[in-house]
N, C-alpha and C. Protein backbone atom coordinates (compact mmCIF):
# COMPACT_ATOMS: atom_id res chain seq x y z
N UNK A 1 -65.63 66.36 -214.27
CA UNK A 1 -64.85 67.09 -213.29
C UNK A 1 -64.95 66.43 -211.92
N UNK A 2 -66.21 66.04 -211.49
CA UNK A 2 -66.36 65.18 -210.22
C UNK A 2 -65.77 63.91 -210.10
N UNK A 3 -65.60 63.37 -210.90
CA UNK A 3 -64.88 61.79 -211.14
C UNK A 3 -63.36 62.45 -211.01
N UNK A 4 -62.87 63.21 -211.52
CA UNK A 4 -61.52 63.41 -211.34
C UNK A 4 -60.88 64.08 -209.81
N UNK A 5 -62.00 64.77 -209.17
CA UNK A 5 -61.84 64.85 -207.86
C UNK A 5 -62.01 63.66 -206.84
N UNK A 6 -63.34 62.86 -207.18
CA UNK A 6 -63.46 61.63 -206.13
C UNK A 6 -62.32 60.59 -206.57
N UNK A 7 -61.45 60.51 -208.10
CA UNK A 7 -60.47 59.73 -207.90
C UNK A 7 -59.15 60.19 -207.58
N UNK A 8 -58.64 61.88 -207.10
CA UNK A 8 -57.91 62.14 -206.64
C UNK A 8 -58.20 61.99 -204.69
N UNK A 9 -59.36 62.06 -204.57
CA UNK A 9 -59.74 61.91 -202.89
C UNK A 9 -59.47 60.45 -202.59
N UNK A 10 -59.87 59.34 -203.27
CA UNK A 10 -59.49 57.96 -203.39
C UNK A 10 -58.14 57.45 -203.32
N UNK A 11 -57.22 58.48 -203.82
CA UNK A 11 -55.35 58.00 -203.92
C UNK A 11 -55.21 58.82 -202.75
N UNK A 12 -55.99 59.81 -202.13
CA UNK A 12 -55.33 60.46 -201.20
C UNK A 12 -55.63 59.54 -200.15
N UNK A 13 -56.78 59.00 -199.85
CA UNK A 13 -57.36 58.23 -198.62
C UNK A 13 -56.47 56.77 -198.65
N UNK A 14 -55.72 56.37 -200.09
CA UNK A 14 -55.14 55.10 -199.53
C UNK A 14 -53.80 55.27 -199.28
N UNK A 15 -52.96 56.68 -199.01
CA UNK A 15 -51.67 57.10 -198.67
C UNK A 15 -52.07 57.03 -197.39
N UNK A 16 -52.93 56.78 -196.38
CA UNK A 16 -52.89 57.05 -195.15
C UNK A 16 -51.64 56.36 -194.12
N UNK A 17 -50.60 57.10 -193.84
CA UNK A 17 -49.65 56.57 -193.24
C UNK A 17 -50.10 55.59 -191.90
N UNK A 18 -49.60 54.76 -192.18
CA UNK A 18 -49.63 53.49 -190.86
C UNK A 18 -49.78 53.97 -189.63
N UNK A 19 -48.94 54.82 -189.17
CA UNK A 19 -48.80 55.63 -187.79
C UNK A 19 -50.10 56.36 -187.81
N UNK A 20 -49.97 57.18 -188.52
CA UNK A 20 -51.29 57.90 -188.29
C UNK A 20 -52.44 57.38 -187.92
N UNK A 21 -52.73 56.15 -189.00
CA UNK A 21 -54.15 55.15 -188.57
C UNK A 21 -53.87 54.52 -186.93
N UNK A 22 -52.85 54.32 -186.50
CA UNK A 22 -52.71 53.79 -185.06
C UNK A 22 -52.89 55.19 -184.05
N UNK A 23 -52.81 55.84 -184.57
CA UNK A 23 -53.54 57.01 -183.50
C UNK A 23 -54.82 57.01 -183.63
N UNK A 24 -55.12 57.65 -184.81
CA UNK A 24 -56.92 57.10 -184.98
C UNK A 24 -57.13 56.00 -184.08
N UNK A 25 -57.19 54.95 -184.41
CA UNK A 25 -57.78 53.76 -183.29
C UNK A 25 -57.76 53.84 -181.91
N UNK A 26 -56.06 54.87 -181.87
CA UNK A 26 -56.70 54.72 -180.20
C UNK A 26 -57.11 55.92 -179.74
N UNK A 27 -57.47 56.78 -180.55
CA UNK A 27 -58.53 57.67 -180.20
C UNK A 27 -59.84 57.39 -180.22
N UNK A 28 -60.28 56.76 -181.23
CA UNK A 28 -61.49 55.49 -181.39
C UNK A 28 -61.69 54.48 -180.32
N UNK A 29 -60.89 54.03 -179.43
CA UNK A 29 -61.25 52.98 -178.71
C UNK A 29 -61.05 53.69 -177.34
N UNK A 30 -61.07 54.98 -177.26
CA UNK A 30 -61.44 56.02 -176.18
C UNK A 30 -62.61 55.69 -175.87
N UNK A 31 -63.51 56.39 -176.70
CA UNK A 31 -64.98 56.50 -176.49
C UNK A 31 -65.42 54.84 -176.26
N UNK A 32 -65.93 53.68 -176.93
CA UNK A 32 -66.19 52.33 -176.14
C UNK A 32 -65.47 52.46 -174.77
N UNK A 33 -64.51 52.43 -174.45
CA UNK A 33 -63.76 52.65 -172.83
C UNK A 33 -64.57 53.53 -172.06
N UNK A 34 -65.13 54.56 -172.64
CA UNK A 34 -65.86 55.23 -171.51
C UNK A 34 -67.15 54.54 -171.73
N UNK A 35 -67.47 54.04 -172.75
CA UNK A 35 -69.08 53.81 -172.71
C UNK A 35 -69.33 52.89 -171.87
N UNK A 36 -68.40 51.73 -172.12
CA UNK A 36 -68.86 50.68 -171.23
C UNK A 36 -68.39 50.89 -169.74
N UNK A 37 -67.59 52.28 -168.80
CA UNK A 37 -67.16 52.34 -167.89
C UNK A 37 -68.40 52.97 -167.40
N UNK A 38 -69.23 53.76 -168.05
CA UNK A 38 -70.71 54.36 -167.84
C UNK A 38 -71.80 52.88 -167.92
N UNK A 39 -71.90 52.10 -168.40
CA UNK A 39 -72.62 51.03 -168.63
C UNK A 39 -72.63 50.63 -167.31
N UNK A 40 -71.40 50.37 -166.87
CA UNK A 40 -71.84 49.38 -165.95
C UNK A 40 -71.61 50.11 -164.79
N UNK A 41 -71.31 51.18 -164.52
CA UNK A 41 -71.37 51.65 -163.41
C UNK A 41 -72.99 52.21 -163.09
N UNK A 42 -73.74 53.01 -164.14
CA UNK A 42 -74.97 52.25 -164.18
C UNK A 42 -75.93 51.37 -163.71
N UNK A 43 -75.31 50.43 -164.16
CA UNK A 43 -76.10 48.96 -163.55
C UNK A 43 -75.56 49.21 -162.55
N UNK A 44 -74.80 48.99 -161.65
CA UNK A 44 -74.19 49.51 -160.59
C UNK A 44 -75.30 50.21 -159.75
N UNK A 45 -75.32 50.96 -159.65
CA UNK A 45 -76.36 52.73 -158.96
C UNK A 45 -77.41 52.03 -159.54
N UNK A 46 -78.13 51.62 -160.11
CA UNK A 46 -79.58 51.20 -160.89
C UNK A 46 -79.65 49.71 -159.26
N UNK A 47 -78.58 48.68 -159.70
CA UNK A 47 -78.61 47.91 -158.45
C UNK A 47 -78.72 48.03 -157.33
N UNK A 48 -78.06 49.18 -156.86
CA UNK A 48 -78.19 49.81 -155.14
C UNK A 48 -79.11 50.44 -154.98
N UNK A 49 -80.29 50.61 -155.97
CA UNK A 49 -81.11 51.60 -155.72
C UNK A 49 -82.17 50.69 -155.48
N UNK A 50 -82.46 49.82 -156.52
CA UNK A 50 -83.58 48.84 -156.73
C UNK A 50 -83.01 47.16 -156.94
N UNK A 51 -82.92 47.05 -155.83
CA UNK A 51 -81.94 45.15 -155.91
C UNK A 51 -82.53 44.20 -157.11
N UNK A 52 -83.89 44.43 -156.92
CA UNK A 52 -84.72 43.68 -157.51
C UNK A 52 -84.75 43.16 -158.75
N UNK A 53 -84.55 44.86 -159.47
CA UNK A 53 -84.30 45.05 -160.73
C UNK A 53 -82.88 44.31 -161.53
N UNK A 54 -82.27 43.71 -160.37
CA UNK A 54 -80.60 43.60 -161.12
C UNK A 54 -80.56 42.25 -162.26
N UNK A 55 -81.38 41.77 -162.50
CA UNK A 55 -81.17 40.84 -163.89
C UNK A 55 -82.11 41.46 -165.04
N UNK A 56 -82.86 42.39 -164.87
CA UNK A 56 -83.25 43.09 -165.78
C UNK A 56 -82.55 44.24 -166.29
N UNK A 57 -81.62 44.98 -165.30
CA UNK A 57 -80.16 45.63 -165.49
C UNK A 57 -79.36 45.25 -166.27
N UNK A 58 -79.01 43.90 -166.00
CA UNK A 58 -77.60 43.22 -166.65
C UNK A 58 -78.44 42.73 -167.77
N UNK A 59 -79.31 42.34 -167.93
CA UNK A 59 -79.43 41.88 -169.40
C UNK A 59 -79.25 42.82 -170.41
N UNK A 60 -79.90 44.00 -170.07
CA UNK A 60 -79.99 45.66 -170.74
C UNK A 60 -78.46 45.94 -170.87
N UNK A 61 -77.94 46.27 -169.96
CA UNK A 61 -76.04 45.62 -169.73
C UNK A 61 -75.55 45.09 -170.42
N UNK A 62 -76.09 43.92 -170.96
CA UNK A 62 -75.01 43.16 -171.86
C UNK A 62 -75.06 43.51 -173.03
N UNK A 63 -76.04 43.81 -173.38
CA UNK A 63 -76.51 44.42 -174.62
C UNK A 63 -75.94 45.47 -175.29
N UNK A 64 -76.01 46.69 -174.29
CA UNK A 64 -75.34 47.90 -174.68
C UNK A 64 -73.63 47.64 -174.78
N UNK A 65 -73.46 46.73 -173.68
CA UNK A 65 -71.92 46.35 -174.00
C UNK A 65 -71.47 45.65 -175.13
N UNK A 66 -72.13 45.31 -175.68
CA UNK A 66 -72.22 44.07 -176.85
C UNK A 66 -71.98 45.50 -178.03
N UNK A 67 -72.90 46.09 -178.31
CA UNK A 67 -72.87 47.52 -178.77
C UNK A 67 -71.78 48.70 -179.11
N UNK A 68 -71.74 48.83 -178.13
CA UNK A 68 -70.16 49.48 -177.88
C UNK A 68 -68.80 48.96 -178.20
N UNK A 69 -68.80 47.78 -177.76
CA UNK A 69 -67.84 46.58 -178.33
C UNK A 69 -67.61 46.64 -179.98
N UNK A 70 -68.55 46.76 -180.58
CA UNK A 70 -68.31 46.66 -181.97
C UNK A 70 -68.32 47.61 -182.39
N UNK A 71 -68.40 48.66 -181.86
CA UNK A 71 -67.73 50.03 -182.25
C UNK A 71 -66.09 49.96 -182.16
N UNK A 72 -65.76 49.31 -181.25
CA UNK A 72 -64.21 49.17 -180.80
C UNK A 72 -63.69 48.88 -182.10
N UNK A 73 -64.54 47.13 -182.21
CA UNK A 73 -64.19 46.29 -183.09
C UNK A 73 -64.10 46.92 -184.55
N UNK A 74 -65.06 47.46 -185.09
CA UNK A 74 -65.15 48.13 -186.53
C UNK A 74 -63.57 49.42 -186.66
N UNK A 75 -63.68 50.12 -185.39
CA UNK A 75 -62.32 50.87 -185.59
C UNK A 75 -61.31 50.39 -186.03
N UNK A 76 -61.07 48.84 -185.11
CA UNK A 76 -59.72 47.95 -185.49
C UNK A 76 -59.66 47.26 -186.75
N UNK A 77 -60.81 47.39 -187.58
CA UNK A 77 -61.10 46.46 -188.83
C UNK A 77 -60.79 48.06 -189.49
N UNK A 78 -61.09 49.00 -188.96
CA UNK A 78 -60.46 50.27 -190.31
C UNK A 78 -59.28 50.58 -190.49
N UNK A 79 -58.55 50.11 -188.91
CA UNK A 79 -57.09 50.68 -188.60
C UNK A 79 -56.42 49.58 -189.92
N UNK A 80 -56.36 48.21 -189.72
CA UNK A 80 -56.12 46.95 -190.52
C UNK A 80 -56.32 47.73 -191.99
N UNK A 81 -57.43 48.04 -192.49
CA UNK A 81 -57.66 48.50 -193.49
C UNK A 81 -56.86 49.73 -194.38
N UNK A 82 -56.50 50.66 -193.43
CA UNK A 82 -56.29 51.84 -193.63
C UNK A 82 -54.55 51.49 -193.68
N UNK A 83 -53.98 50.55 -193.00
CA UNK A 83 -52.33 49.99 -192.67
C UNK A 83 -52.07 49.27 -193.51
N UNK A 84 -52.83 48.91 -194.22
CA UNK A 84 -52.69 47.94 -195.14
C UNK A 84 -52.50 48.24 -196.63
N UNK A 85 -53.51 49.35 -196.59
CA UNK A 85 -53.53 49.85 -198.26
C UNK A 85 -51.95 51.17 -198.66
């Protein structure tokens, strides 16, 4: 009985209309947009507060941006995925 539901959930998940998956994504590439607009504004206020600190900021910085980024990235590899099938 479970096999005949997970292979009716399987034909349903690869009808996903094209349009639809292009909303997904850019509802998905919302959140990275704010993360990294919080990232570095961050480093930002972290810099004006403590100068000193600012290459120990940005390294921490690049990182989390690096992070977030491939959250973007993995959305656009599902949208491809999901448009495709």
């Amino acid at each position: 009985m479970s096999n005949i539901v997970l292979a009716q959930a399987a034909e349903a998940a690869s009808n996903i209309n094209p349009g639809l998956a292009a909303i997904g994504y850019g509802l998905g590439a919302v959140g990275p947009g704010i993360g990294v607009g919080l990232i570095w504004a961050a480093v930002i206020n972290g810099t004006a507060r403590q100068p000193e600190a600012q290459g120990q900021l940005q390294g921490i910085a690049w990182i989390s941006f690096v992070l977030v980024e491939v959250l973007a990235l993995i959305g656009l590899v599902v949208y491809f995925i999901a448009s495709a099938a």
